[in-house]
PDB file of N, CA and C in Angstrom:
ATOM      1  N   UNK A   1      -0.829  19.073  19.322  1.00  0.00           N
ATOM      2  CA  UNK A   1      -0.402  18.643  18.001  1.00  0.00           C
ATOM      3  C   UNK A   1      -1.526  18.919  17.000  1.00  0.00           C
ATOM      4  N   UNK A   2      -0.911  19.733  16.075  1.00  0.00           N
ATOM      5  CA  UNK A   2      -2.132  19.895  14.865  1.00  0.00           C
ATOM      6  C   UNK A   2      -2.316  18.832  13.979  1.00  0.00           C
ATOM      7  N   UNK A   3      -3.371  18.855  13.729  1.00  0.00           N
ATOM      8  CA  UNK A   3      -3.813  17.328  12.232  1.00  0.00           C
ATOM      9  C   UNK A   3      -3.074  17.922  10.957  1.00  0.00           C
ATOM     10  N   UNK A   4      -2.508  16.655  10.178  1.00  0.00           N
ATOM     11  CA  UNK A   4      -1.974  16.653   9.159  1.00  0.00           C
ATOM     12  C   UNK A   4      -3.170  16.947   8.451  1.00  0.00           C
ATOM     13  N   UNK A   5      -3.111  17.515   7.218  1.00  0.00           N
ATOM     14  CA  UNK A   5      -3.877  17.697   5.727  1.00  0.00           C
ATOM     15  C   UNK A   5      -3.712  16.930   4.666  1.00  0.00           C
ATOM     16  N   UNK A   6      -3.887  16.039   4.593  1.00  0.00           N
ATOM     17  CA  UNK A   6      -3.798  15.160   3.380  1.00  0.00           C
ATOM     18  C   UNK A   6      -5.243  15.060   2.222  1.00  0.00           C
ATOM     19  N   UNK A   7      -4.955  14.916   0.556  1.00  0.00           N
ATOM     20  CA  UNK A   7      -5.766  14.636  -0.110  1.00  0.00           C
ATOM     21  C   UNK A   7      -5.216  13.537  -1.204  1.00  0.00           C
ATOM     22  N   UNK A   8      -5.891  12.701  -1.591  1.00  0.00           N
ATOM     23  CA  UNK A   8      -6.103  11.234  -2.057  1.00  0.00           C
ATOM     24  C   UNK A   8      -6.964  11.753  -3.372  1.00  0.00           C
ATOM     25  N   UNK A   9      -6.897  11.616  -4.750  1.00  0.00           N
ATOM     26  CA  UNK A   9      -7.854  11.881  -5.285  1.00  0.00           C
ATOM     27  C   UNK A   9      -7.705  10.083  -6.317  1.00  0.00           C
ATOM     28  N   UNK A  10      -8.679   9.736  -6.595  1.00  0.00           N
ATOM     29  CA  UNK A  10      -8.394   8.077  -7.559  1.00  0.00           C
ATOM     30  C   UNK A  10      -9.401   8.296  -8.394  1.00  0.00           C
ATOM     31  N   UNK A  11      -8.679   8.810  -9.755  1.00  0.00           N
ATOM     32  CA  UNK A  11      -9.701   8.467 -11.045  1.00  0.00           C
ATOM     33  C   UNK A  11     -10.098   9.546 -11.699  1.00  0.00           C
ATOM     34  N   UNK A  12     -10.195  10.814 -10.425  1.00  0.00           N
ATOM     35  CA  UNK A  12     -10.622  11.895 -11.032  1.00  0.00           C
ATOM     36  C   UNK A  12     -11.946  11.769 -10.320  1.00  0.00           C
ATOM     37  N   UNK A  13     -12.766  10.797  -9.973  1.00  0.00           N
ATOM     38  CA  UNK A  13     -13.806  10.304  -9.236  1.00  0.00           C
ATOM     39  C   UNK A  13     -14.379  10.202  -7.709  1.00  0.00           C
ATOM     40  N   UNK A  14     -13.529  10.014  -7.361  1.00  0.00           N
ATOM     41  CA  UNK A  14     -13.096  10.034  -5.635  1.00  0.00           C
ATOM     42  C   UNK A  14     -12.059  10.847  -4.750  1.00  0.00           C
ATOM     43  N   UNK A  15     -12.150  11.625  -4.374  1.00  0.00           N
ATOM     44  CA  UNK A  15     -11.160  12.645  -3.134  1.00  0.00           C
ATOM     45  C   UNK A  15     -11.171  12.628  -1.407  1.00  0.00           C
ATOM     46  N   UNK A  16     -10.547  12.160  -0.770  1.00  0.00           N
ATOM     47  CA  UNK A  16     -10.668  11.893  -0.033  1.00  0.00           C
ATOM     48  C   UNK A  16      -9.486  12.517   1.116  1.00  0.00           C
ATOM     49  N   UNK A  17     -10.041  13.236   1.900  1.00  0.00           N
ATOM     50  CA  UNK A  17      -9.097  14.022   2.657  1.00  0.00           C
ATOM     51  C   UNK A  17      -9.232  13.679   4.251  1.00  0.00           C
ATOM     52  N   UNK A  18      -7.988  14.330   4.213  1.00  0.00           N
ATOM     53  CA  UNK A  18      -7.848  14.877   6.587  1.00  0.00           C
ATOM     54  C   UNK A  18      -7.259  15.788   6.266  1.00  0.00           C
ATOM     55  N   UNK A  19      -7.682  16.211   7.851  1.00  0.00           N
ATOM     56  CA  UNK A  19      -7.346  17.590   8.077  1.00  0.00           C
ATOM     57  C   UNK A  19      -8.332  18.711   7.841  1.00  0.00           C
ATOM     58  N   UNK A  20      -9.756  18.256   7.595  1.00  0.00           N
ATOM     59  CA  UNK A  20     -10.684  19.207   7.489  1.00  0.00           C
ATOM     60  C   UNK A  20     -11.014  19.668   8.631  1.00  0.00           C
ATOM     61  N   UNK A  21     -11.369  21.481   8.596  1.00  0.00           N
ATOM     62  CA  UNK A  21     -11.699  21.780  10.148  1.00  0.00           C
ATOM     63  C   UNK A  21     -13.484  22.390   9.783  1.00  0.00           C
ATOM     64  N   UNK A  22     -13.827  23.037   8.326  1.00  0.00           N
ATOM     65  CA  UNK A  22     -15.028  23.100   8.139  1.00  0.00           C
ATOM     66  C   UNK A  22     -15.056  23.272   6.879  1.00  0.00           C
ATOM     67  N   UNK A  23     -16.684  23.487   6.464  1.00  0.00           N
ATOM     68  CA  UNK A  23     -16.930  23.053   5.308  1.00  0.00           C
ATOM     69  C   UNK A  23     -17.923  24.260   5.094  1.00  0.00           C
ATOM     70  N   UNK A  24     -17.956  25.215   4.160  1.00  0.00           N
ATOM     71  CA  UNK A  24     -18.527  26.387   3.949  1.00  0.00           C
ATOM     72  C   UNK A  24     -19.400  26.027   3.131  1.00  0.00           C
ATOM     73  N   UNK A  25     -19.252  25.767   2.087  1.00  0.00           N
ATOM     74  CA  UNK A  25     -20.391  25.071   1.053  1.00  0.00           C
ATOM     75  C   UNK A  25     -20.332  24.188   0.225  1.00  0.00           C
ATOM     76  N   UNK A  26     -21.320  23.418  -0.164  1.00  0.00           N
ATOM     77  CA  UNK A  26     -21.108  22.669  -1.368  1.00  0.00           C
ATOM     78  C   UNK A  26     -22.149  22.549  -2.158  1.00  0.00           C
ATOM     79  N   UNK A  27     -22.475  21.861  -3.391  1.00  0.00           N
ATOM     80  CA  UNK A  27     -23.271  21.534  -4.383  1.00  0.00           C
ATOM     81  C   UNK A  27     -23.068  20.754  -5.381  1.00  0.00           C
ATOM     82  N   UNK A  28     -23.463  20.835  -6.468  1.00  0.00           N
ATOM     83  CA  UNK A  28     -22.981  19.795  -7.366  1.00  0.00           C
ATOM     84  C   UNK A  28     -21.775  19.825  -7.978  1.00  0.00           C
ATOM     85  N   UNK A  29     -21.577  20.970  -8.086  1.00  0.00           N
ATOM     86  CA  UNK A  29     -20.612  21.584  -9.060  1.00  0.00           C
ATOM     87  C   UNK A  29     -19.450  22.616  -8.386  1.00  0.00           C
ATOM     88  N   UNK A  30     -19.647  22.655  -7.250  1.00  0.00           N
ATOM     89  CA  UNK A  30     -18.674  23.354  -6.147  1.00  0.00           C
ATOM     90  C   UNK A  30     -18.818  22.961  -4.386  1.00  0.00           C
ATOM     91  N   UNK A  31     -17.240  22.717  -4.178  1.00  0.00           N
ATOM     92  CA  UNK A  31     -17.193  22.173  -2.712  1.00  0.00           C
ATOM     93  C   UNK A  31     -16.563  23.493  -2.179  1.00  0.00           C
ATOM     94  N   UNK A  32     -16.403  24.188  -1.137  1.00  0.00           N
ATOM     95  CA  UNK A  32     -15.565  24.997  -0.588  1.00  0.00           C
ATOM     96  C   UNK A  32     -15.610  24.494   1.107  1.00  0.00           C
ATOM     97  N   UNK A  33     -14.265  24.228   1.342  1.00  0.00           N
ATOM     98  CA  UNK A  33     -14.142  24.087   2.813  1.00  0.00           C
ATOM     99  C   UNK A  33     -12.586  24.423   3.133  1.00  0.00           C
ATOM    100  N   UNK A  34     -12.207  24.397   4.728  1.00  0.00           N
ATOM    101  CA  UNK A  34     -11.193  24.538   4.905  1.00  0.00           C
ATOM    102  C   UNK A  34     -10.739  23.475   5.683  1.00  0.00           C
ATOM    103  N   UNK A  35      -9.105  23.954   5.287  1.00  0.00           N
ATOM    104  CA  UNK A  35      -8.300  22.686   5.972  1.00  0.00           C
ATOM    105  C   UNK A  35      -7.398  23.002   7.049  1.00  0.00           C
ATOM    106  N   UNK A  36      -6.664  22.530   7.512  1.00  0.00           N
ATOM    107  CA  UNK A  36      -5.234  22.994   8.718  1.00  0.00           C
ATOM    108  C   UNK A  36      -3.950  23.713   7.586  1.00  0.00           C
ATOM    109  N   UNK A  37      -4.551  23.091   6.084  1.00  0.00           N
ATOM    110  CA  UNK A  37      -3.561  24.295   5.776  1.00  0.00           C
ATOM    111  C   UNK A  37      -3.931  25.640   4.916  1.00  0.00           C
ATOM    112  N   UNK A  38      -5.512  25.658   5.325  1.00  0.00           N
ATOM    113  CA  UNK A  38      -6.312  26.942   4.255  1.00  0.00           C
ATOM    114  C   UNK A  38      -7.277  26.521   3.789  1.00  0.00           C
ATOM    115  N   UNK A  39      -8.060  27.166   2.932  1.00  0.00           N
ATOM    116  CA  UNK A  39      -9.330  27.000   2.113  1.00  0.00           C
ATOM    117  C   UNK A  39      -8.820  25.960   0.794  1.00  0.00           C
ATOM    118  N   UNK A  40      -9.683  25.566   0.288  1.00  0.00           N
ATOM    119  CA  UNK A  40      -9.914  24.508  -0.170  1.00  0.00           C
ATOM    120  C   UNK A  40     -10.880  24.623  -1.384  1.00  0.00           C
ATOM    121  N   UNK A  41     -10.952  24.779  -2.634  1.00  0.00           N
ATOM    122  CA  UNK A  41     -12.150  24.746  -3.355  1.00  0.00           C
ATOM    123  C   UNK A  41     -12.159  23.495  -4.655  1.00  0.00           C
ATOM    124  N   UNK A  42     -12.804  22.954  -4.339  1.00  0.00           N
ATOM    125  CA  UNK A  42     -13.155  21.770  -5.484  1.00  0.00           C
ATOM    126  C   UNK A  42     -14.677  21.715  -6.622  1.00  0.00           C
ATOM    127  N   UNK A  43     -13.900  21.932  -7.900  1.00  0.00           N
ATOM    128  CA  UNK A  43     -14.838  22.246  -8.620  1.00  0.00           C
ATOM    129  C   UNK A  43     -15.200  20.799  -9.645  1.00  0.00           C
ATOM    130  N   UNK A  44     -16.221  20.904 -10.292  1.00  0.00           N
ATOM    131  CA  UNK A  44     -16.277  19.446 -11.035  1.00  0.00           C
ATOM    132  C   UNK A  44     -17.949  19.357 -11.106  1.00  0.00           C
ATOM    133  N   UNK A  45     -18.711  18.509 -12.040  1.00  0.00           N
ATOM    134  CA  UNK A  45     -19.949  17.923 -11.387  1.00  0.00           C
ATOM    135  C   UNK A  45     -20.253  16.795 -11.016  1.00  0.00           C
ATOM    136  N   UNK A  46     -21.714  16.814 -10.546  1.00  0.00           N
ATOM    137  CA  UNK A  46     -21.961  15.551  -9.959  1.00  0.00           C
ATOM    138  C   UNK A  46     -21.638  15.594  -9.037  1.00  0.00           C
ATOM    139  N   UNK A  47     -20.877  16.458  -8.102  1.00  0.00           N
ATOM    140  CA  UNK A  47     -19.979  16.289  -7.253  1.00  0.00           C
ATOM    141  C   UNK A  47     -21.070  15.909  -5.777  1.00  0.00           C
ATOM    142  N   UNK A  48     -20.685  14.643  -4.481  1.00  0.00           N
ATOM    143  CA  UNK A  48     -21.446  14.366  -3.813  1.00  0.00           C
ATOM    144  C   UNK A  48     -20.440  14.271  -2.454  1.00  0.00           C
ATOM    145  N   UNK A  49     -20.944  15.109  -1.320  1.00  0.00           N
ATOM    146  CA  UNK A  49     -19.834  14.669  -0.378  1.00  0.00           C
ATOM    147  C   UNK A  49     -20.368  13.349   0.465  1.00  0.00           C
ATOM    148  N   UNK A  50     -19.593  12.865   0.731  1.00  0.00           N
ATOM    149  CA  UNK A  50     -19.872  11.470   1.682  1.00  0.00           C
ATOM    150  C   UNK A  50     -19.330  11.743   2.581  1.00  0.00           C
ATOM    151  N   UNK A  51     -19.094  10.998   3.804  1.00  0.00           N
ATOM    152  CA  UNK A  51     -18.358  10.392   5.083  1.00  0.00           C
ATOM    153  C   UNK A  51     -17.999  11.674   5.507  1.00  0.00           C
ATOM    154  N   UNK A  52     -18.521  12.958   5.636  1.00  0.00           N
ATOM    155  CA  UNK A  52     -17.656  13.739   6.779  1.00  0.00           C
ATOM    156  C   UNK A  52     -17.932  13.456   8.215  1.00  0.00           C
ATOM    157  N   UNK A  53     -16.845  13.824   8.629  1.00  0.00           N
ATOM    158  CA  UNK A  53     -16.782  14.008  10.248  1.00  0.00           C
ATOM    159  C   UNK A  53     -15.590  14.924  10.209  1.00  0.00           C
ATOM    160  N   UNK A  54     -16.717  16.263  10.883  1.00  0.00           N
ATOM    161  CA  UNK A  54     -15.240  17.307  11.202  1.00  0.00           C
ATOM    162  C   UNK A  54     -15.143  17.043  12.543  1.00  0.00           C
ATOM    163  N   UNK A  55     -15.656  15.967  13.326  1.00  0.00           N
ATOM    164  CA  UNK A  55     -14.543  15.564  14.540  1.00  0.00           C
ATOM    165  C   UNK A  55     -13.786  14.924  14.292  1.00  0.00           C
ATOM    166  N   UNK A  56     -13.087  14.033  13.283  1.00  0.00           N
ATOM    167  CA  UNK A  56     -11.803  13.480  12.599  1.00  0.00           C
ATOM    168  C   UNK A  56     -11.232  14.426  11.607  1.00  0.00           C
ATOM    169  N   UNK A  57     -11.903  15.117  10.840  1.00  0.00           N
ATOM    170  CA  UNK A  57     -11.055  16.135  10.036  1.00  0.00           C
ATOM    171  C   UNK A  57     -11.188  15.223   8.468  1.00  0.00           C
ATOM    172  N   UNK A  58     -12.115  13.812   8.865  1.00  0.00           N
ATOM    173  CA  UNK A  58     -12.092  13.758   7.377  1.00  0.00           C
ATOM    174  C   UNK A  58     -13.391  13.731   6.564  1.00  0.00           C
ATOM    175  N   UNK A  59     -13.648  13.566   5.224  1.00  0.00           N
ATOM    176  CA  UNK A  59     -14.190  14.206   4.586  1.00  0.00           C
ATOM    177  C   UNK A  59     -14.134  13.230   3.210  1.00  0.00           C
ATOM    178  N   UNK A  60     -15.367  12.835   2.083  1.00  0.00           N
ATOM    179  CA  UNK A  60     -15.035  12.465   0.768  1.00  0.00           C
ATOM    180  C   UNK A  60     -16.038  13.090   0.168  1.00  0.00           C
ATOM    181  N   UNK A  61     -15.351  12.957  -1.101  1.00  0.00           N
ATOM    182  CA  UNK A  61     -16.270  13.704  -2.437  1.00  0.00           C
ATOM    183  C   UNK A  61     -16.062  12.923  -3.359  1.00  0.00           C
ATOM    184  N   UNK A  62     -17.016  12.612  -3.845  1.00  0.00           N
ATOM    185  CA  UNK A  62     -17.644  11.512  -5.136  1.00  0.00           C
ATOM    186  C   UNK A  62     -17.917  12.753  -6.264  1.00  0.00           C
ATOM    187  N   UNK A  63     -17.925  11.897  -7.613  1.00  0.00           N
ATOM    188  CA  UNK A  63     -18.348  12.976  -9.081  1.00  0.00           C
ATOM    189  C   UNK A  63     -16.952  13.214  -9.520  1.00  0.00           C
ATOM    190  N   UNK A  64     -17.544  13.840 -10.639  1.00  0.00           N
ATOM    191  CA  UNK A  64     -16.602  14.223 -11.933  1.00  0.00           C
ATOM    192  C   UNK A  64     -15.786  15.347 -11.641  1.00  0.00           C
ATOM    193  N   UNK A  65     -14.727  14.991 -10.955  1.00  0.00           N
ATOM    194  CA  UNK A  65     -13.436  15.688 -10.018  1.00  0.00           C
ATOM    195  C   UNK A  65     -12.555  16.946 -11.501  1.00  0.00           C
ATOM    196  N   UNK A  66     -12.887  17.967 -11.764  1.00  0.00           N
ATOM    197  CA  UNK A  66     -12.011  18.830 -12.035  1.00  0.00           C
ATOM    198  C   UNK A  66     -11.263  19.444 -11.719  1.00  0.00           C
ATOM    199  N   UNK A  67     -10.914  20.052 -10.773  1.00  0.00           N
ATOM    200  CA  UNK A  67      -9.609  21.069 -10.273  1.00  0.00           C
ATOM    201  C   UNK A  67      -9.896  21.241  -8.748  1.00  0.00           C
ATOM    202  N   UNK A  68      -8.678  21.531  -8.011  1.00  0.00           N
ATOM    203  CA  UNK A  68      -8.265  21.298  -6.637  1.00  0.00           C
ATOM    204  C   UNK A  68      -7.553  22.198  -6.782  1.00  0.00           C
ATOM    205  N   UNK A  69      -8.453  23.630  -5.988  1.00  0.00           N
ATOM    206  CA  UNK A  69      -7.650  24.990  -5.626  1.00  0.00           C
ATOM    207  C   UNK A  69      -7.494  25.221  -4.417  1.00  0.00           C
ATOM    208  N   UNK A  70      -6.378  25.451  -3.769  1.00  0.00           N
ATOM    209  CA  UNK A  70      -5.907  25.754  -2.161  1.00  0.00           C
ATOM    210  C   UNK A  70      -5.659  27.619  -2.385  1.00  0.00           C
ATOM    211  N   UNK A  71      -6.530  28.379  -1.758  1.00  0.00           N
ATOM    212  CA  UNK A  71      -6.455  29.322  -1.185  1.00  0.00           C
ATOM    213  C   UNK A  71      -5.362  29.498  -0.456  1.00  0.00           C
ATOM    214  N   UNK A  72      -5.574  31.032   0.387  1.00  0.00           N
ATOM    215  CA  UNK A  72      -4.215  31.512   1.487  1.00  0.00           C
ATOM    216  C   UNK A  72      -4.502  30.674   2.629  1.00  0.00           C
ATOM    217  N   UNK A  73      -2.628  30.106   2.743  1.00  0.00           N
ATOM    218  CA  UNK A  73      -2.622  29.003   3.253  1.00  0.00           C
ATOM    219  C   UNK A  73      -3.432  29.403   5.115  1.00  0.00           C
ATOM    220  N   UNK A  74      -3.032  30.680   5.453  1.00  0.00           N
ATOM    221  CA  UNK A  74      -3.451  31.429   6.722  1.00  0.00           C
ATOM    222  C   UNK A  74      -4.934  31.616   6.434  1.00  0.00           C
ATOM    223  N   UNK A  75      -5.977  31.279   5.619  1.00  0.00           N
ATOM    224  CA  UNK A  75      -7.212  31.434   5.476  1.00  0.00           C
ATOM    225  C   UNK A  75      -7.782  30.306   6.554  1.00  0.00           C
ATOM    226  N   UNK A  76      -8.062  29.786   7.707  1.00  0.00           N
ATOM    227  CA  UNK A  76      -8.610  28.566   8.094  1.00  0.00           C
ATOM    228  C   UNK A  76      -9.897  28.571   8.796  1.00  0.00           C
ATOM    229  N   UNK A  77      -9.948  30.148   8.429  1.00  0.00           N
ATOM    230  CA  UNK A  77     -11.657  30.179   9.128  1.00  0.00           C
ATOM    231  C   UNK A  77     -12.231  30.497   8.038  1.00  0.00           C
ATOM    232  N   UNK A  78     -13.661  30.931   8.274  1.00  0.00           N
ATOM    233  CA  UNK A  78     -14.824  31.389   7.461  1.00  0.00           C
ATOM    234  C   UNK A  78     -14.512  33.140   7.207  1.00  0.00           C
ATOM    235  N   UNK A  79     -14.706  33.499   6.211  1.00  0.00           N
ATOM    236  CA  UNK A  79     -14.519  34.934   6.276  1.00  0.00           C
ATOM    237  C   UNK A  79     -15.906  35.655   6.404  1.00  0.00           C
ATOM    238  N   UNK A  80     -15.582  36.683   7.179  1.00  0.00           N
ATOM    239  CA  UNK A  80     -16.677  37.868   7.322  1.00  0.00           C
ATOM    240  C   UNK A  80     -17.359  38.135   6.240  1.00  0.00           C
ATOM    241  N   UNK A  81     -19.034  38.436   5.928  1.00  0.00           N
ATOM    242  CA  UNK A  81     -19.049  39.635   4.800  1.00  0.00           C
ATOM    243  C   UNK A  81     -18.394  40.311   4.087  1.00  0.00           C
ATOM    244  N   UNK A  82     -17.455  41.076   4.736  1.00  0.00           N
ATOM    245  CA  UNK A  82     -16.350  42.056   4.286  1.00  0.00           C
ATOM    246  C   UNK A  82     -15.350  41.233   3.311  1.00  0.00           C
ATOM    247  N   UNK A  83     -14.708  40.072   4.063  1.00  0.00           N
ATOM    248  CA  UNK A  83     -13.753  39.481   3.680  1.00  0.00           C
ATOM    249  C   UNK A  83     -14.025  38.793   2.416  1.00  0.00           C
ATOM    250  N   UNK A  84     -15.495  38.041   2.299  1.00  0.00           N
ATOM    251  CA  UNK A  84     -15.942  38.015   1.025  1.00  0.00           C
ATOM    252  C   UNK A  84     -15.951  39.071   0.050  1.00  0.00           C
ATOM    253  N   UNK A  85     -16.485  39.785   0.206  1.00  0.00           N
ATOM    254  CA  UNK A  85     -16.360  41.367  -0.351  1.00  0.00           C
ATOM    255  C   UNK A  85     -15.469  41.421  -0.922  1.00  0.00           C
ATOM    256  N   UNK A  86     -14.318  41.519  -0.716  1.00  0.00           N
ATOM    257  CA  UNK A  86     -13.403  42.337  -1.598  1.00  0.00           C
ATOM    258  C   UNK A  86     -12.217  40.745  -1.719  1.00  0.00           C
ATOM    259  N   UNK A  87     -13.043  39.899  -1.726  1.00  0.00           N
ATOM    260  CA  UNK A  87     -11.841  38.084  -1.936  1.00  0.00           C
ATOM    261  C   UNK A  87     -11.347  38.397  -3.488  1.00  0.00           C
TER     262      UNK A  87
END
């Protein structure tokens, strides 16, 4: 049985997900990870991740929450060099 993907966001401030399988990068101002249903990019500042455990799949992000972009939903790994390349 695969993990559900769920995201929770309250305030604009707090996001809080499952279903994370990894987490490619983050910083203040950009999160990128993936989920069971694709990549994942969360932009905003301030931005701080808390509580992961990618052995539960979940995951929070604190800060000034702007936009929640889901990539190809078949994206759930890390891409190659290449695949960056020409994204």
């Amino acid at each position: 049985m695969t993990q559900r993907h769920n995201a929770i966001l309250e305030d604009r401030q707090r996001l809080m997900l499952t279903g994370v399988t990894d987490v490619d990068r983050f910083d203040e101002k950009l999160v990128v990870l993936f989920t069971q249903l694709g990549e994942l990019v969360i932009k905003g500042t301030d931005l701080h991740v808390n509580e992961m455990s990618l052995e539960s799949g979940e995951l929070t992000v604190q800060g000034d929450i702007c936009s929640l972009t889901y990539g190809e939903k078949d994206s759930t790994k890390k891409l190659g060099f290449l695949g960056k390349l020409f994204r």
